[in-house]
PDB file of N, CA and C in Angstrom:
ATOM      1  N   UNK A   1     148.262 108.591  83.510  1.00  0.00           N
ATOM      2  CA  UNK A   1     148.151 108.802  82.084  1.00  0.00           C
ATOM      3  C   UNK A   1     147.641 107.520  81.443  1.00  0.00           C
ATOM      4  N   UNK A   2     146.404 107.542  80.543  1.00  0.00           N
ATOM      5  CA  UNK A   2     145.843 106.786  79.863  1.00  0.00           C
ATOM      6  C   UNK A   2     146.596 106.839  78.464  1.00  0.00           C
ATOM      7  N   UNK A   3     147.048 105.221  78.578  1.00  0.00           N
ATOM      8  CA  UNK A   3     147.420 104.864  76.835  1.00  0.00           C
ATOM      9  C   UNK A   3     146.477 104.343  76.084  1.00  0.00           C
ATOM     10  N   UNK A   4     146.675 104.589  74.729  1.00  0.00           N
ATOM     11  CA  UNK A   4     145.790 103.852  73.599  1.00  0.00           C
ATOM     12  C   UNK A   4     145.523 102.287  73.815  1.00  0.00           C
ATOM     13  N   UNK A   5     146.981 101.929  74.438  1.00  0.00           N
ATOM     14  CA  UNK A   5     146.658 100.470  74.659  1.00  0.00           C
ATOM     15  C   UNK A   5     145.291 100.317  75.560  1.00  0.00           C
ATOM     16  N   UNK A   6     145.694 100.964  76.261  1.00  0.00           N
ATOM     17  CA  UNK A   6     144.810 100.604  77.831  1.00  0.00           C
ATOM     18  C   UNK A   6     143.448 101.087  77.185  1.00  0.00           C
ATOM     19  N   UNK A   7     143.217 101.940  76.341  1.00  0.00           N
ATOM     20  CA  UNK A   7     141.549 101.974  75.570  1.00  0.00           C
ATOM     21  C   UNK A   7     141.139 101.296  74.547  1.00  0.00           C
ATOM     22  N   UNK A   8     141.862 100.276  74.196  1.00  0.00           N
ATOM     23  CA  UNK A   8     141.931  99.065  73.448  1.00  0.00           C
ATOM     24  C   UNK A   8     141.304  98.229  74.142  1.00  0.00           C
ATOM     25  N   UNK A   9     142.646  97.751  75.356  1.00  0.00           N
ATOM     26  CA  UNK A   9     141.809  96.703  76.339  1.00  0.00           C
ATOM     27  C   UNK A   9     140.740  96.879  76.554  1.00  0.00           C
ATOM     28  N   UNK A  10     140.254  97.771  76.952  1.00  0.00           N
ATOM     29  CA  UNK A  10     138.534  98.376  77.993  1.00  0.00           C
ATOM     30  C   UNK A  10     137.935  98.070  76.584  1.00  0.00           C
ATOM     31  N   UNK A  11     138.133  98.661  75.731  1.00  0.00           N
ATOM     32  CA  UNK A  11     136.933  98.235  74.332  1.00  0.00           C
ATOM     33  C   UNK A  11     136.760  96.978  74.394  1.00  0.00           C
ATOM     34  N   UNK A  12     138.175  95.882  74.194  1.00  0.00           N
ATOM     35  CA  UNK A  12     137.628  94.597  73.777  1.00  0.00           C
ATOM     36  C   UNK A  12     136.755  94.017  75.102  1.00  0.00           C
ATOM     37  N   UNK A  13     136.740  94.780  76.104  1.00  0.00           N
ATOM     38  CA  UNK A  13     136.682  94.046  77.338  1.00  0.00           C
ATOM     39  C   UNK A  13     135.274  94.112  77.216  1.00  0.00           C
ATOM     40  N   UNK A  14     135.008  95.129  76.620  1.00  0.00           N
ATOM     41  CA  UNK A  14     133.337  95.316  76.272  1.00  0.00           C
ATOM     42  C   UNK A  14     132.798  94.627  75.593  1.00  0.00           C
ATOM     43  N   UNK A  15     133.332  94.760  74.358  1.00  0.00           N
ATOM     44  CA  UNK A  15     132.536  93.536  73.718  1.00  0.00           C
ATOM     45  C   UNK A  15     132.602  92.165  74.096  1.00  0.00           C
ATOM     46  N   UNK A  16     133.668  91.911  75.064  1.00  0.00           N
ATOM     47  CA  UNK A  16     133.820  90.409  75.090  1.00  0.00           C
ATOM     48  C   UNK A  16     132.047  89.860  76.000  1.00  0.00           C
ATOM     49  N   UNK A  17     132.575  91.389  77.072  1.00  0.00           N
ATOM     50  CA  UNK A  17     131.014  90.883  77.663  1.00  0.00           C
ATOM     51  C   UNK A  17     129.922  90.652  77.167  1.00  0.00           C
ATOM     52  N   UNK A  18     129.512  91.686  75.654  1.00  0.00           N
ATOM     53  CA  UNK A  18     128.462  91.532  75.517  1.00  0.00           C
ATOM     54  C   UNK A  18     128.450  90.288  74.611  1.00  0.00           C
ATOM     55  N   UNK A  19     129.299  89.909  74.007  1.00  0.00           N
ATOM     56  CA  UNK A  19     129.421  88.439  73.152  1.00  0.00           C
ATOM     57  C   UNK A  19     129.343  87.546  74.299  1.00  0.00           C
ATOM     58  N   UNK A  20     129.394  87.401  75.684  1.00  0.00           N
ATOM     59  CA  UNK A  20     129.332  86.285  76.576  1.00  0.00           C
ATOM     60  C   UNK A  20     127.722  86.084  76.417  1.00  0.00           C
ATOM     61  N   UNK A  21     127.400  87.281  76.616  1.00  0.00           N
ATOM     62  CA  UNK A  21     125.902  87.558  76.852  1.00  0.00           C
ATOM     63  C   UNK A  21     125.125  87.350  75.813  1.00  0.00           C
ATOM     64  N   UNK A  22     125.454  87.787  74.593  1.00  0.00           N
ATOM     65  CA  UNK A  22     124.635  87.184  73.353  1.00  0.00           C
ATOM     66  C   UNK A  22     124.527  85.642  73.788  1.00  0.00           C
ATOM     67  N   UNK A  23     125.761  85.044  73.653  1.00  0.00           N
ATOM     68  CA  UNK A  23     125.848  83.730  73.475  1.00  0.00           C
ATOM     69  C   UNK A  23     124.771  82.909  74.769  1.00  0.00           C
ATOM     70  N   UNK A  24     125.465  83.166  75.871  1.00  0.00           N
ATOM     71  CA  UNK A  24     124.151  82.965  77.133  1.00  0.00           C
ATOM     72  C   UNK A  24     122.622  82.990  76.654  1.00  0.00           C
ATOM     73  N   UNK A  25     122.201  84.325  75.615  1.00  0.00           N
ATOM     74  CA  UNK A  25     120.954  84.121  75.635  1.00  0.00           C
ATOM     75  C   UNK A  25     120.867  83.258  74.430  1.00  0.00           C
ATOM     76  N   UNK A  26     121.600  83.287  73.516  1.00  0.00           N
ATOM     77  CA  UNK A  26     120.903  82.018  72.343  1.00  0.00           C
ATOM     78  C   UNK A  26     121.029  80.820  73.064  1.00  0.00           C
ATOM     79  N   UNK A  27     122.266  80.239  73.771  1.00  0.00           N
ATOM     80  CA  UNK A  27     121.786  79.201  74.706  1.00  0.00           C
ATOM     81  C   UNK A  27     120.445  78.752  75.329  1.00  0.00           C
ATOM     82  N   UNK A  28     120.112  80.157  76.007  1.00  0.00           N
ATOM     83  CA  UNK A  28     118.652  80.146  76.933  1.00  0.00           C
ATOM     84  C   UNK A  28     117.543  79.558  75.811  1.00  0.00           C
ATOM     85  N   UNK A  29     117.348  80.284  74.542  1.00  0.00           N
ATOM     86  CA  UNK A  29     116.806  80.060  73.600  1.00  0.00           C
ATOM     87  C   UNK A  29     116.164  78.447  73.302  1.00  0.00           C
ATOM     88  N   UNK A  30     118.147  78.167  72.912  1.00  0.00           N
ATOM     89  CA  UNK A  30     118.297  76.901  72.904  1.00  0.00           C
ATOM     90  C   UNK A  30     117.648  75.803  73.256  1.00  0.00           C
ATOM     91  N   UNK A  31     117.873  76.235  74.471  1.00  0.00           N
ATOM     92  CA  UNK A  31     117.821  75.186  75.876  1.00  0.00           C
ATOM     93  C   UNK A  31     115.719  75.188  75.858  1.00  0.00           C
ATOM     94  N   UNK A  32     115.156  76.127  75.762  1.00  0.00           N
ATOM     95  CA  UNK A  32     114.082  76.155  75.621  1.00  0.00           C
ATOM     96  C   UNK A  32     113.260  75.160  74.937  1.00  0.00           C
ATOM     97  N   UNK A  33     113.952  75.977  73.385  1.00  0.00           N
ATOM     98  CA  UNK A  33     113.390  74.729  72.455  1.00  0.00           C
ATOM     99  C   UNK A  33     113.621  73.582  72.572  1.00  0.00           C
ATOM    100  N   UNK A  34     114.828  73.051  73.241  1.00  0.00           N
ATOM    101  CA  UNK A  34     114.944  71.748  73.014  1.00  0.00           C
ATOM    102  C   UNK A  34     114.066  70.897  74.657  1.00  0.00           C
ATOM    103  N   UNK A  35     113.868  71.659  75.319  1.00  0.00           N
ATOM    104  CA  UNK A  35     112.586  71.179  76.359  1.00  0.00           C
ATOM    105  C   UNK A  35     111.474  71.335  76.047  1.00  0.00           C
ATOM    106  N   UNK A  36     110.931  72.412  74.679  1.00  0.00           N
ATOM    107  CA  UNK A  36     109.310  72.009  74.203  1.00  0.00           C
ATOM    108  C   UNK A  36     109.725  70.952  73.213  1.00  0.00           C
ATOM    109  N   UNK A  37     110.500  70.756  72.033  1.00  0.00           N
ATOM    110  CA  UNK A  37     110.484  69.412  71.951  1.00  0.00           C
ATOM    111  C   UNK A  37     110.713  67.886  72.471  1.00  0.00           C
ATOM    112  N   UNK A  38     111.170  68.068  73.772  1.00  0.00           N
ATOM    113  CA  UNK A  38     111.325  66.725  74.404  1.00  0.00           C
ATOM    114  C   UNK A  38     109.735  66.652  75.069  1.00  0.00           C
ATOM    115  N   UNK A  39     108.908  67.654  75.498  1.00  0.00           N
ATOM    116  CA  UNK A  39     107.447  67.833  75.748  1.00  0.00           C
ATOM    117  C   UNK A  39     106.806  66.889  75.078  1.00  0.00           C
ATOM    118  N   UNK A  40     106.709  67.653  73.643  1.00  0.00           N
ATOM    119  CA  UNK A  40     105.885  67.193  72.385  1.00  0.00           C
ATOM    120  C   UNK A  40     106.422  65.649  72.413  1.00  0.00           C
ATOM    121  N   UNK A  41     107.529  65.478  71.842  1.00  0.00           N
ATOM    122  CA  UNK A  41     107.998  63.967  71.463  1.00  0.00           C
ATOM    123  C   UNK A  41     107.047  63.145  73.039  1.00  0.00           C
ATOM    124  N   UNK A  42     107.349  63.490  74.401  1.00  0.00           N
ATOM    125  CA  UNK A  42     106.600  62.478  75.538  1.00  0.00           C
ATOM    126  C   UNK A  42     105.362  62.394  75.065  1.00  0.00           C
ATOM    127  N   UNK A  43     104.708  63.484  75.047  1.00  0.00           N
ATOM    128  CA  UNK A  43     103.054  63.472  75.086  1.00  0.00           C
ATOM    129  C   UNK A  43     102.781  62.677  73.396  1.00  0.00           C
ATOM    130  N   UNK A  44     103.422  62.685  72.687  1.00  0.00           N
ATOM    131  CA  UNK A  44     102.684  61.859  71.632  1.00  0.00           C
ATOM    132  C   UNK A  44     103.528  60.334  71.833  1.00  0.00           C
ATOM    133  N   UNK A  45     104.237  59.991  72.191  1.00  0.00           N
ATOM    134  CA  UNK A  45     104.799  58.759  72.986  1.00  0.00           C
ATOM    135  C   UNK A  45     103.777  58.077  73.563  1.00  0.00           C
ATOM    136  N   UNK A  46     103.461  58.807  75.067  1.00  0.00           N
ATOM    137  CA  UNK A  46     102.686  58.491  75.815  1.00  0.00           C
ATOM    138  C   UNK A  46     101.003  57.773  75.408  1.00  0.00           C
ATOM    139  N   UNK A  47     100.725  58.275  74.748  1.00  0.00           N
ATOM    140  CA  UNK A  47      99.448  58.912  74.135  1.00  0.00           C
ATOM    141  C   UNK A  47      98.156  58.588  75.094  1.00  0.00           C
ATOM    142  N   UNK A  48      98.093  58.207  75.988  1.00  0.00           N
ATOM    143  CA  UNK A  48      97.470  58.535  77.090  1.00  0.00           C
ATOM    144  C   UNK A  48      97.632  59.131  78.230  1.00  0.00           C
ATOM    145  N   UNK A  49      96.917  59.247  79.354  1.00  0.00           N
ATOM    146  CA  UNK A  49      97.065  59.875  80.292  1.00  0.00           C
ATOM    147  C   UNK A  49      96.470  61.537  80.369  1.00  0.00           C
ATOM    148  N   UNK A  50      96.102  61.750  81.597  1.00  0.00           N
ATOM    149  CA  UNK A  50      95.984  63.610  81.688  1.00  0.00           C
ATOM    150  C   UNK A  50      96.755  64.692  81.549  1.00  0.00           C
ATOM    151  N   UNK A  51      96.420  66.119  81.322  1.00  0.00           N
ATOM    152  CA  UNK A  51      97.094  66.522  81.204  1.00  0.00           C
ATOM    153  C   UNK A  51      97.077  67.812  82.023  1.00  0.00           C
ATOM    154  N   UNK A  52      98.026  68.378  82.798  1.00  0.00           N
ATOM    155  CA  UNK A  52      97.645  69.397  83.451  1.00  0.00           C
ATOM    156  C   UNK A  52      98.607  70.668  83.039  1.00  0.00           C
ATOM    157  N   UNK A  53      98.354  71.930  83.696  1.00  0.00           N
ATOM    158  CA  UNK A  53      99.548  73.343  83.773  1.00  0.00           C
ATOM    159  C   UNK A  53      99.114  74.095  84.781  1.00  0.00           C
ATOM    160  N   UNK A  54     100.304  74.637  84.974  1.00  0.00           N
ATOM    161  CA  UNK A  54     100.289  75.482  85.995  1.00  0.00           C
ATOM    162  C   UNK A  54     101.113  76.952  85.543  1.00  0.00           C
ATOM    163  N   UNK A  55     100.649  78.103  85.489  1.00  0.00           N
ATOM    164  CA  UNK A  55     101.766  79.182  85.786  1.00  0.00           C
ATOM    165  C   UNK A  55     101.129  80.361  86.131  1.00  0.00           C
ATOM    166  N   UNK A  56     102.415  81.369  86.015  1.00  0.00           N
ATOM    167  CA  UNK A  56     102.538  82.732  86.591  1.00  0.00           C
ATOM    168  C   UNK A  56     102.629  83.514  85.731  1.00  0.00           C
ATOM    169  N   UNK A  57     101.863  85.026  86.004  1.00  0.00           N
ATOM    170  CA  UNK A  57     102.191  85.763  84.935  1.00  0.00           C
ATOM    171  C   UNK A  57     102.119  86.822  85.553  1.00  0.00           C
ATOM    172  N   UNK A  58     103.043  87.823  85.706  1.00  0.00           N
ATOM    173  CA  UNK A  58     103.123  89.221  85.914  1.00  0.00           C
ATOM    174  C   UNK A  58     103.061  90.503  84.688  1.00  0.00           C
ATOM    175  N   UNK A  59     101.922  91.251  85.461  1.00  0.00           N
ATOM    176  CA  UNK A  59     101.687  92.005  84.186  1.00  0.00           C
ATOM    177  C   UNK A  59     101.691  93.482  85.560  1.00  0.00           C
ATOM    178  N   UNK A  60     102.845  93.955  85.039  1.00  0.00           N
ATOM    179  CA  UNK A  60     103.228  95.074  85.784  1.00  0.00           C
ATOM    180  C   UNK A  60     103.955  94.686  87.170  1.00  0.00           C
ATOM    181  N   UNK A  61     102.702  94.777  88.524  1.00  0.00           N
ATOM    182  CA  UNK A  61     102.785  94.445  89.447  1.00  0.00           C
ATOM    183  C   UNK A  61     102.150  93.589  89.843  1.00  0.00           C
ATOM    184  N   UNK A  62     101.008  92.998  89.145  1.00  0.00           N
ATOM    185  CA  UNK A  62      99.956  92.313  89.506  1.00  0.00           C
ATOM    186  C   UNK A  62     100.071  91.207  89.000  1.00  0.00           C
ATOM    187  N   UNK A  63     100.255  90.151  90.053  1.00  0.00           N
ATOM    188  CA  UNK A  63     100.837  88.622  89.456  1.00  0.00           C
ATOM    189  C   UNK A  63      99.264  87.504  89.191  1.00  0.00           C
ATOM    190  N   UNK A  64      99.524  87.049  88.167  1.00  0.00           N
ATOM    191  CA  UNK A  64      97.800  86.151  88.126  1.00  0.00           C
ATOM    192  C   UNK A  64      98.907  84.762  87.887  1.00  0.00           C
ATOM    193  N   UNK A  65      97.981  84.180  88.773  1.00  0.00           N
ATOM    194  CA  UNK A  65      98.158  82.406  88.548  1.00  0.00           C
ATOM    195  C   UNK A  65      97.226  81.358  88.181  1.00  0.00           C
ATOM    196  N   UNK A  66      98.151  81.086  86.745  1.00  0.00           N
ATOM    197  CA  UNK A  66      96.249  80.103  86.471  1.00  0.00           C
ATOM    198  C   UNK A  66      96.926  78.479  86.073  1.00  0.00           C
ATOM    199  N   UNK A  67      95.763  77.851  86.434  1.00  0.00           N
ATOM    200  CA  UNK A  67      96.285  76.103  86.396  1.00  0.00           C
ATOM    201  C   UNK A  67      94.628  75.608  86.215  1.00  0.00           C
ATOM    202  N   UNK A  68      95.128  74.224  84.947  1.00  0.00           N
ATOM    203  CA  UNK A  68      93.862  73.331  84.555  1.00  0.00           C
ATOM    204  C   UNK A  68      94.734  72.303  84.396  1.00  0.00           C
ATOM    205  N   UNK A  69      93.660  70.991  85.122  1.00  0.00           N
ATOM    206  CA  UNK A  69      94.300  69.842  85.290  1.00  0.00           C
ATOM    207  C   UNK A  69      93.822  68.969  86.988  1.00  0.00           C
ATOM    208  N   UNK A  70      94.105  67.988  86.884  1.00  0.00           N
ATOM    209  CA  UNK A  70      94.026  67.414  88.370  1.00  0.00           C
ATOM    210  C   UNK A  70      95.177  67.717  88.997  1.00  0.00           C
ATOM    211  N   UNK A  71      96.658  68.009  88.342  1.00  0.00           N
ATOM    212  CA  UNK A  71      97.791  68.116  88.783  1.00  0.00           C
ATOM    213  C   UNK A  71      97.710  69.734  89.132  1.00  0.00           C
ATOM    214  N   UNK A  72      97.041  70.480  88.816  1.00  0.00           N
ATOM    215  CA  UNK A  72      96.982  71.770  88.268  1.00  0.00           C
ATOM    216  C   UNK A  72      97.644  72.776  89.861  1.00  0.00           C
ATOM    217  N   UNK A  73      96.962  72.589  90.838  1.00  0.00           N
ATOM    218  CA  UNK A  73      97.632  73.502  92.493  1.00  0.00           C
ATOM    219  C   UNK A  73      98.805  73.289  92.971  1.00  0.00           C
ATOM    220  N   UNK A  74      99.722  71.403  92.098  1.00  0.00           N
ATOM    221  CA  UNK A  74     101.041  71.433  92.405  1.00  0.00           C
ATOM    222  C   UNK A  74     102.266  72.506  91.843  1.00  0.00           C
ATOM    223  N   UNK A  75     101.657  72.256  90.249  1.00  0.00           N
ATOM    224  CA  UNK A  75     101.664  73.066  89.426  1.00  0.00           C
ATOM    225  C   UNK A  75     102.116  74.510  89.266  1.00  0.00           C
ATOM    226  N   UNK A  76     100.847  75.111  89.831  1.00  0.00           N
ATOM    227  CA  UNK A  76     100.628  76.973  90.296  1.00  0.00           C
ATOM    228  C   UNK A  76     101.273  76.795  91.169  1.00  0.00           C
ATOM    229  N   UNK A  77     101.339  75.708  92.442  1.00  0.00           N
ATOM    230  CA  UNK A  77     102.489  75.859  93.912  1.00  0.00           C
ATOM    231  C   UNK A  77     103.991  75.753  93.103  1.00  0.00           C
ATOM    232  N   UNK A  78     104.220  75.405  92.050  1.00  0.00           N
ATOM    233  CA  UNK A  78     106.004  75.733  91.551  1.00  0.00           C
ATOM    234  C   UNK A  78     106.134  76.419  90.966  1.00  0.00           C
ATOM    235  N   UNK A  79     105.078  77.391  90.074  1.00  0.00           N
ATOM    236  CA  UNK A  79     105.138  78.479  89.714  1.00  0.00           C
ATOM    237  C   UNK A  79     105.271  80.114  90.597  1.00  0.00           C
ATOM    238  N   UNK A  80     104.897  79.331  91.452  1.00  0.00           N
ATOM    239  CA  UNK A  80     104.934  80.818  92.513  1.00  0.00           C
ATOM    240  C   UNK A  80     106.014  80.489  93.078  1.00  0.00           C
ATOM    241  N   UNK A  81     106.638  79.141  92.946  1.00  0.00           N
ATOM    242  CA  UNK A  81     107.648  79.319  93.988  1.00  0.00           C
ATOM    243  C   UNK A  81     108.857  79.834  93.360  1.00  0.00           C
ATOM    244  N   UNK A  82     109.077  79.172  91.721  1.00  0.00           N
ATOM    245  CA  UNK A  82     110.237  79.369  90.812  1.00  0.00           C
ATOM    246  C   UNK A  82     110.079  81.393  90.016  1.00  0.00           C
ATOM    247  N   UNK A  83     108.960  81.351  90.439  1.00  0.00           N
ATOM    248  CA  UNK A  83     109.059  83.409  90.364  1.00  0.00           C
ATOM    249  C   UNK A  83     109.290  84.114  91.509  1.00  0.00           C
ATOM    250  N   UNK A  84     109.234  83.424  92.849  1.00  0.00           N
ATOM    251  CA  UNK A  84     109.939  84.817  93.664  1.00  0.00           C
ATOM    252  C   UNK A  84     111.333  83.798  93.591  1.00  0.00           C
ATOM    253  N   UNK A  85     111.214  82.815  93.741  1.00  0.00           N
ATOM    254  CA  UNK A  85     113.623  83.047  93.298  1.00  0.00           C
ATOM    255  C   UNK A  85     113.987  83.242  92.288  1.00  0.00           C
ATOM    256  N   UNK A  86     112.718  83.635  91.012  1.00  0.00           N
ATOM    257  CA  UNK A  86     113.628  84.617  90.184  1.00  0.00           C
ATOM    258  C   UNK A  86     113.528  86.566  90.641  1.00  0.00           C
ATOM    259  N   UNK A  87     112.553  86.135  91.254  1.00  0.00           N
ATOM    260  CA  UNK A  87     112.711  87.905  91.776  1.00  0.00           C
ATOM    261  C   UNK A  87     114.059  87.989  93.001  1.00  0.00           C
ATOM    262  N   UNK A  88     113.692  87.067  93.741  1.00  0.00           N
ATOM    263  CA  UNK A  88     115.077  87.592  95.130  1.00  0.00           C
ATOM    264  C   UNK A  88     116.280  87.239  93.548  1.00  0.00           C
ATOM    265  N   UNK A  89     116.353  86.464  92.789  1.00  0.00           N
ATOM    266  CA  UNK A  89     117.828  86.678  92.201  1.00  0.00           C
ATOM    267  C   UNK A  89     117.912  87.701  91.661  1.00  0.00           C
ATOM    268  N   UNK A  90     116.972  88.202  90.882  1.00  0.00           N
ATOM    269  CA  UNK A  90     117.271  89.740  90.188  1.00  0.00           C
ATOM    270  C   UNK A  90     117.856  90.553  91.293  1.00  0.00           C
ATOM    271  N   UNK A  91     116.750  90.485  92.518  1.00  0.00           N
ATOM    272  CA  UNK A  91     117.305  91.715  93.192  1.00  0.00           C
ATOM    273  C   UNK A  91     118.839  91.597  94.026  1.00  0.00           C
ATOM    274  N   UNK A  92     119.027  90.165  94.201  1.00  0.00           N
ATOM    275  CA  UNK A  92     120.482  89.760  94.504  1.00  0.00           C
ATOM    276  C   UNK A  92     121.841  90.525  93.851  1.00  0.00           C
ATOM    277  N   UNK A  93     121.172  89.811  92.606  1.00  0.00           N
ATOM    278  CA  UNK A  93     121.821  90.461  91.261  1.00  0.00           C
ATOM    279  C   UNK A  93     122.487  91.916  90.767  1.00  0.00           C
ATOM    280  N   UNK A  94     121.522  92.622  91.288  1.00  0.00           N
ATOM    281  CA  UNK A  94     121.221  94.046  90.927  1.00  0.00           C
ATOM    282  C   UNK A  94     122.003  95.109  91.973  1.00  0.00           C
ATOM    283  N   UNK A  95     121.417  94.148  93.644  1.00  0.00           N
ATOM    284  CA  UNK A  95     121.980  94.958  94.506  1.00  0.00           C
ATOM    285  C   UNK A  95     124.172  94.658  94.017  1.00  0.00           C
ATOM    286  N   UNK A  96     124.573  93.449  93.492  1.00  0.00           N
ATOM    287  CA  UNK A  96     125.550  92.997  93.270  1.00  0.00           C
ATOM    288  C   UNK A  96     125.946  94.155  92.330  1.00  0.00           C
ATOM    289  N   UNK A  97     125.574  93.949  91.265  1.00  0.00           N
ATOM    290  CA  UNK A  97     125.758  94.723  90.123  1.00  0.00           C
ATOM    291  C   UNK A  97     126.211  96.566  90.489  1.00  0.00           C
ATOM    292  N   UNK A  98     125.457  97.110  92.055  1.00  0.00           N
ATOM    293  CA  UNK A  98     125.951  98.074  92.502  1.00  0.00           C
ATOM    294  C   UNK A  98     126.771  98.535  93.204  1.00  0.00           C
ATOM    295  N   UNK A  99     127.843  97.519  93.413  1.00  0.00           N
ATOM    296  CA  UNK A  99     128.240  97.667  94.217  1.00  0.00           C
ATOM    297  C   UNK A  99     129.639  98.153  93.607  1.00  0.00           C
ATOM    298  N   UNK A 100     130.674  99.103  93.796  1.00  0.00           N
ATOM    299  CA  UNK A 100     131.857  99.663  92.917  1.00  0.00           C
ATOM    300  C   UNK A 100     133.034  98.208  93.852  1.00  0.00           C
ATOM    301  N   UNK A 101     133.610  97.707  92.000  1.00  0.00           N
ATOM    302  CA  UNK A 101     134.760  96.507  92.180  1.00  0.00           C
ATOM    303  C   UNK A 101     135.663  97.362  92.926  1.00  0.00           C
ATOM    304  N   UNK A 102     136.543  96.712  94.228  1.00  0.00           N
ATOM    305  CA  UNK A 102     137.720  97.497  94.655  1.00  0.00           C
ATOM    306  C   UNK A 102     138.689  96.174  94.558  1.00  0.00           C
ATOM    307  N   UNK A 103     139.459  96.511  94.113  1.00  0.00           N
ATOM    308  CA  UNK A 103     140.735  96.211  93.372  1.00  0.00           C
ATOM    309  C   UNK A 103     142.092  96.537  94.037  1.00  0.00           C
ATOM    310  N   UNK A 104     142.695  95.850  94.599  1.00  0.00           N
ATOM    311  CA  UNK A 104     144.073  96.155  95.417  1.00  0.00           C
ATOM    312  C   UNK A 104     145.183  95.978  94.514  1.00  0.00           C
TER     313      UNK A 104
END
């Protein structure tokens, strides 16, 4: 027999997750912006030197990698490398995520 309490708990338990998760992504956010401004602030610091990029972009299934720069193939080589360990983590993740909690 299910009490009111016990559908209390499970509610807050819900939202607590998804408030972990809001918060996680304004972090991510966060954390973003405050690495394109530490970018900007070097490169006008610096004010010389080259400049290179490298990345990845998946559009569907079809991954394109583009890089300009002399640094530019180290670049595209950490971009391909930092997108399949975000793919094996998703799928880490996911296969995790299916699996039913057993609870003793």
């Amino acid at each position: 027999m299910v009490t009111s309490q016990e559908n209390t708990e499970d509610a807050n338990n819900g939202s607590s997750g998804s408030r972990r998760i809001l918060v996680l992504f304004i972090m991510g956010i966060f954390i973003i912006f405050l690495g394109v401004v530490v970018l900007i602030a070097a490169a006008m610091l610096s004010g010389s030197g080259s400049t290179s990029f490298g990345g990845f972009i998946f559009i569907g299934p079809i991954p394109i990698i583009v890089g300009e720069g002399p640094e530019a193939p180290w670049l595209m080589a950490m971009a391909v490398v930092l997108a399949v360990m975000g793919i094996v983590t998703f799928l880490i993740m996911r296969r995790q995520m299916g699996k039913p909690n057993v609870q003793g």
